[in-house]
Protein backbone atom coordinates (compact mmCIF):
# COMPACT_ATOMS: atom_id res chain seq x y z
CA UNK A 1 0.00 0.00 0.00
CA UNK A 2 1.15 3.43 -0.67
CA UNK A 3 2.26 5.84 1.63
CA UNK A 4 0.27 9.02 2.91
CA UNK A 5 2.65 11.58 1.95
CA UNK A 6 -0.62 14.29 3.46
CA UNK A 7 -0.56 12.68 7.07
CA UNK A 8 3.68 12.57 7.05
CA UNK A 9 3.91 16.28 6.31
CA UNK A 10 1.22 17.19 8.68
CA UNK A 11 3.08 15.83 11.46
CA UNK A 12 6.51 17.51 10.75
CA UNK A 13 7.61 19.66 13.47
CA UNK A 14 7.99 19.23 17.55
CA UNK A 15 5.04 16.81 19.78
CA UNK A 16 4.97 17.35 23.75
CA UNK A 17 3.33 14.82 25.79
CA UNK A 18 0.06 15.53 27.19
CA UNK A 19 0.68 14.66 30.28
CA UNK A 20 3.69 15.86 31.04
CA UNK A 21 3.98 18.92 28.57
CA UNK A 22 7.53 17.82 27.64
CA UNK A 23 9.43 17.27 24.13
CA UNK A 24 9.08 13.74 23.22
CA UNK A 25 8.69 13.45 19.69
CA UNK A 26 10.41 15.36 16.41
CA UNK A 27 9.41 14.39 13.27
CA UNK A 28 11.67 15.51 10.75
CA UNK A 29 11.62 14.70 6.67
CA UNK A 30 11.75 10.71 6.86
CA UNK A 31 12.95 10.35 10.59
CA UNK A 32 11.35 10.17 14.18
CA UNK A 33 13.59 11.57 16.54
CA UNK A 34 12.65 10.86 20.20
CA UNK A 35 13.61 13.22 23.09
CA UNK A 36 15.97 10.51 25.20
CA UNK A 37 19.49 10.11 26.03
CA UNK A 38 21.35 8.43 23.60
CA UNK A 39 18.51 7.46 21.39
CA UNK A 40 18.75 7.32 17.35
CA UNK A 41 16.24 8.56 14.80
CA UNK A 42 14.38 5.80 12.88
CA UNK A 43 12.98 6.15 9.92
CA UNK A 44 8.76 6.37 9.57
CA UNK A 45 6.23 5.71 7.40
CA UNK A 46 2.05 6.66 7.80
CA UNK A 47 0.38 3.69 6.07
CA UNK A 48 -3.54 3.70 6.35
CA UNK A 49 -4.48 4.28 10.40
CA UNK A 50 -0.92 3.23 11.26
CA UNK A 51 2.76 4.74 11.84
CA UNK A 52 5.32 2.19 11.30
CA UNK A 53 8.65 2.58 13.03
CA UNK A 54 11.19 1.17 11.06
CA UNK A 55 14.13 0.45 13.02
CA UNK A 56 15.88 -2.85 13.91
CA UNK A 57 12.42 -3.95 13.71
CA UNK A 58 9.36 -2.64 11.85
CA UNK A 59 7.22 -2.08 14.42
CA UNK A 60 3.44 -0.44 13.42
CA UNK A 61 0.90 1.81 16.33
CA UNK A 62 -2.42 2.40 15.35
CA UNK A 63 -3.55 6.53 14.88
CA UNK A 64 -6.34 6.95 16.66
CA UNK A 65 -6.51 10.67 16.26
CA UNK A 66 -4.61 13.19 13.89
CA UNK A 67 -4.76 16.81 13.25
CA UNK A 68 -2.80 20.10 12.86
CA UNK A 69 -2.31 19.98 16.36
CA UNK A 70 -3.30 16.81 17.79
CA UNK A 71 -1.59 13.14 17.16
CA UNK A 72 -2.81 10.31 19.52
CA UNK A 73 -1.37 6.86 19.22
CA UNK A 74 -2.24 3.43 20.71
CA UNK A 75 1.04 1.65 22.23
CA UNK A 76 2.33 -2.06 22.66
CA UNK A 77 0.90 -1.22 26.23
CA UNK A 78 -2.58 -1.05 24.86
CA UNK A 79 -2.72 2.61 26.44
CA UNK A 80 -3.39 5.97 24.53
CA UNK A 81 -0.20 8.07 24.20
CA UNK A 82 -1.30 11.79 23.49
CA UNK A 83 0.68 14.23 22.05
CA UNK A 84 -0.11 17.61 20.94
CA UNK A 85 2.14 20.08 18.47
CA UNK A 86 4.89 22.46 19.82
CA UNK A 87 4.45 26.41 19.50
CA UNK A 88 7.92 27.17 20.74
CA UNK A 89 10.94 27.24 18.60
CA UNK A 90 13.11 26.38 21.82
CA UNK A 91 11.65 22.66 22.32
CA UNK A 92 13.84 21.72 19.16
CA UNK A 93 16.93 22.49 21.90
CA UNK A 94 15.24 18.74 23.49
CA UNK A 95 16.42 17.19 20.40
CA UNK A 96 20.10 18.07 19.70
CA UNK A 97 22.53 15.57 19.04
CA UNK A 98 22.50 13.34 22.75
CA UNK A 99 25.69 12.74 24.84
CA UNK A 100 26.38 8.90 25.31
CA UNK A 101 25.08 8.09 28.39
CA UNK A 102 27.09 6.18 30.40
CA UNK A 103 25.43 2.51 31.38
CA UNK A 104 26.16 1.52 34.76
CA UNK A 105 27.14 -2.27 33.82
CA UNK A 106 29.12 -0.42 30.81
CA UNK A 107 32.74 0.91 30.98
CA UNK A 108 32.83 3.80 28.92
CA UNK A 109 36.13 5.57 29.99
CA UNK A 110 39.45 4.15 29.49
CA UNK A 111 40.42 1.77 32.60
CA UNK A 112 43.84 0.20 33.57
CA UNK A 113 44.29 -3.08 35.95
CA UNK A 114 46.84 -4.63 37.03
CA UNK A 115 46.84 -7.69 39.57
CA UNK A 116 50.44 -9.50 40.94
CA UNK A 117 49.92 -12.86 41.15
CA UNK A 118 52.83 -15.11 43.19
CA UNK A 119 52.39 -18.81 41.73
CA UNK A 120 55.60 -21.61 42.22
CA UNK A 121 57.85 -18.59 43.90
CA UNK A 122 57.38 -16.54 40.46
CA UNK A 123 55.68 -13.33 40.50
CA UNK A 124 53.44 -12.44 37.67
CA UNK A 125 51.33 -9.39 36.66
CA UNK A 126 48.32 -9.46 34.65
CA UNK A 127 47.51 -6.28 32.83
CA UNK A 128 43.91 -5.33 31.87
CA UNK A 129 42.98 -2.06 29.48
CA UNK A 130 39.56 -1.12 28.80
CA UNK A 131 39.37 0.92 26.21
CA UNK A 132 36.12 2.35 24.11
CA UNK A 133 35.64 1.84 21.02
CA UNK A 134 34.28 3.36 18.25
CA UNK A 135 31.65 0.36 17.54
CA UNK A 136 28.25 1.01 17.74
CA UNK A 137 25.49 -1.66 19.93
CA UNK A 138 22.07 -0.53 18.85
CA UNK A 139 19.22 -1.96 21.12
CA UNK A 140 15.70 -1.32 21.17
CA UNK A 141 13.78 -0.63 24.87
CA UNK A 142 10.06 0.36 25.21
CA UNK A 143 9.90 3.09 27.10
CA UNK A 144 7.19 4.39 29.66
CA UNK A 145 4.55 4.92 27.04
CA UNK A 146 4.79 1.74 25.68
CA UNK A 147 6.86 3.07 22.02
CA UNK A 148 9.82 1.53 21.09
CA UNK A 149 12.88 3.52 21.29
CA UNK A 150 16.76 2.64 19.66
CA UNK A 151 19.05 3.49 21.77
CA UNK A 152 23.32 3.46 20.87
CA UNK A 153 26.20 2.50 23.08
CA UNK A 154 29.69 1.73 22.40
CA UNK A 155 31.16 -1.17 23.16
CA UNK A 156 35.19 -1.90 24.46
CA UNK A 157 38.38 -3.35 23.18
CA UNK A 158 40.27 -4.72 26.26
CA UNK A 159 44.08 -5.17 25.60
CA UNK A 160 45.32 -7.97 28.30
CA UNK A 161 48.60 -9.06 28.69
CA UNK A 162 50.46 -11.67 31.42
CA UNK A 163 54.31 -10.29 32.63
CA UNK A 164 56.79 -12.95 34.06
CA UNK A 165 59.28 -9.62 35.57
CA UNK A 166 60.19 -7.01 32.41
CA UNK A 167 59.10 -10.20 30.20
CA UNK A 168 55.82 -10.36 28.42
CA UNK A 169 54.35 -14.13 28.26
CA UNK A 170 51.19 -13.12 26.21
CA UNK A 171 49.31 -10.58 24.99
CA UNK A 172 46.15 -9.76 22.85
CA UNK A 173 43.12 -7.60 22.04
CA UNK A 174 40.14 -8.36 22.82
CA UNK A 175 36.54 -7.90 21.65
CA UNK A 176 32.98 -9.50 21.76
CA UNK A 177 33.28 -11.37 18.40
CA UNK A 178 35.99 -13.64 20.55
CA UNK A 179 32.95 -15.00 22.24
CA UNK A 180 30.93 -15.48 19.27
CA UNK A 181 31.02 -19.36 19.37
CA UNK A 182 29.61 -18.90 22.71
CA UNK A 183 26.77 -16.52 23.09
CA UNK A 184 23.69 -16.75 21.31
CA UNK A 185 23.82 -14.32 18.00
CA UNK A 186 20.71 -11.72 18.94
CA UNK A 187 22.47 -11.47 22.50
CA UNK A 188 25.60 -10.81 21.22
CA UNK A 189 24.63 -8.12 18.63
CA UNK A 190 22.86 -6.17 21.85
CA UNK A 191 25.98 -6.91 24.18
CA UNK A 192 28.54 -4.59 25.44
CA UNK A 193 32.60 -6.46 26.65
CA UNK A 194 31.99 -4.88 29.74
CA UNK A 195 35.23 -5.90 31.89
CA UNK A 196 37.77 -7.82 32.13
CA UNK A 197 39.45 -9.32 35.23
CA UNK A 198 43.19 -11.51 35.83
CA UNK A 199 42.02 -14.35 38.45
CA UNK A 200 44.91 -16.33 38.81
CA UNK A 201 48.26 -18.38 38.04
CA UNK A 202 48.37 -22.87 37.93
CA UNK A 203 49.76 -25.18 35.97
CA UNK A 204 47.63 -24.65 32.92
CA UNK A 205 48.42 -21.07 32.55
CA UNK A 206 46.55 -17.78 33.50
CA UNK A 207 43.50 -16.84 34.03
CA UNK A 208 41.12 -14.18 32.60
CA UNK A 209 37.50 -13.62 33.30
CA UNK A 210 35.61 -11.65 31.20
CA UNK A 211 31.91 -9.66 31.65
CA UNK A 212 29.66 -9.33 28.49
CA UNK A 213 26.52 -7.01 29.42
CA UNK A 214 23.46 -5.68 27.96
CA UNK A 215 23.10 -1.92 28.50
CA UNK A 216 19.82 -1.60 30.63
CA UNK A 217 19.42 -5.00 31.54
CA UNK A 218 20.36 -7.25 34.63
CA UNK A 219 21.81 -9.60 32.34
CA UNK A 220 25.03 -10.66 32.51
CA UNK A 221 27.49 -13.07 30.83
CA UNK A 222 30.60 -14.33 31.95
CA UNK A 223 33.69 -16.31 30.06
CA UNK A 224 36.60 -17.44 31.56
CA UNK A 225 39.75 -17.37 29.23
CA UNK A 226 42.97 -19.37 30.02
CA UNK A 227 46.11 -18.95 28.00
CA UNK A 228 48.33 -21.67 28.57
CA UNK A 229 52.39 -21.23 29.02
CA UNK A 230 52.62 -22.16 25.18
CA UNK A 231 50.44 -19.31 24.40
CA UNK A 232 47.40 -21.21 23.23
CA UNK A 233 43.74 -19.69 24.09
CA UNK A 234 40.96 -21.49 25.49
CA UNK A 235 37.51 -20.15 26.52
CA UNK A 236 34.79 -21.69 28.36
CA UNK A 237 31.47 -20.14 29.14
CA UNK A 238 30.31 -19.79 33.18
């Protein structure tokens, strides 16, 4: 079905929320830009009675009342989101180009460790460097009103490296694709290598655990990485 090129253009400009009389919504040309930290403009289309949202997923909310100044939607929530049209220039200032926002299970900031580790009377030090990356995790939240927001994150490359004295055993980067033998595909496109931690020194070599999390979520995935004395890598999933 074609699209209604009328209903897009009449809803161009700056929608506050009913309720709270805040910014939430700027449609702009082709793109919905929503009035959250860190969250990316999708792309939207008015087909029929519907809006459909397409982001990672096309996702469609039934109109259930449009006008010059008046756009109400019906959420995933089953509740009535109202919105009515912005008469100040100065709620566009809600939609400027966001600040990463930090995630609390997410190190965004570079980060040196260092452990020393005494094993068979020989001292070792584990290095670990978290550093951000350029690469982008997209995932997709609903937020209070039920409407699906995309929100962006970066994820980490964490350099480790194992020191017998001024002599370096092993070193490597590494980042979430390591683990991809591991962690379920969807999970690991939404995932974040969070941290990285030296545990210990045996006979089979040293120790690394690593921390995979998904920004705004409780979950949390963990993979322990030995690197034998020959240099060889093995990972196992906790």
């Amino acid at each position: 079905m074609s699209e209604d090129k009328v209903a897009k253009q009449l809803l161009q400009g700056v929608w506050l929320d009913e309720v709270s009389d805040m910014p939430l919504i700027l449609f702009e040309g082709d793109s919905l830009h929503y009035a959250y930290p860190n969250a990316t403009p999708v792309a939207f289309k008015i087909i029929l009675d519907s809006i459909y949202l397409l982001g990672l997923d096309t996702i469609s909310y039934k109109i259930v009342r449009q006008g010059e100044n008046t756009f109400w939607l019906q959420t995933e929530a089953d509740d009535l989101m109202k919105l009515y049209r912005s008469q100040e220039e100065e709620d566009k200032l809600a939609f400027l180009p966001p600040k990463i926002v930090e995630d609390v299970k997410a190190i965004q900031e570079k980060v040196q460790k260092d452990s020393i580790i005494v094993y068979d009377g020989v001292r070792y030090r584990g290095y670990v460097f978290i550093n951000p990356s350029k690469y982008k995790v997209v995932r997709q939240i609903l937020d209070e009103n039920g409407i699906a927001v995309e929100r962006v994150y970066f994820d980490n490359i964490i350099h480790i490296c194992v020191y017998e004295g001024a002599t370096e055993l092993y070193g490597r980067d590494v980042d979430k694709k390591l683990f991809s033998d591991f962690i379920d595909p969807e999970v690991l496109s939404v995932a974040i290598l969070s941290d990285m931690d030296f545990i210990n020194v045996d006979d089979e070599g040293y120790h690394y655990k690593a921390t995979l999390s998904i920004p705004e979520s409780p979950a949390l995935y963990y993979m322990s990485l030995t690197i034998s004395p020959q240099g060889q890598l093995q990972i196992v999933s906790e």
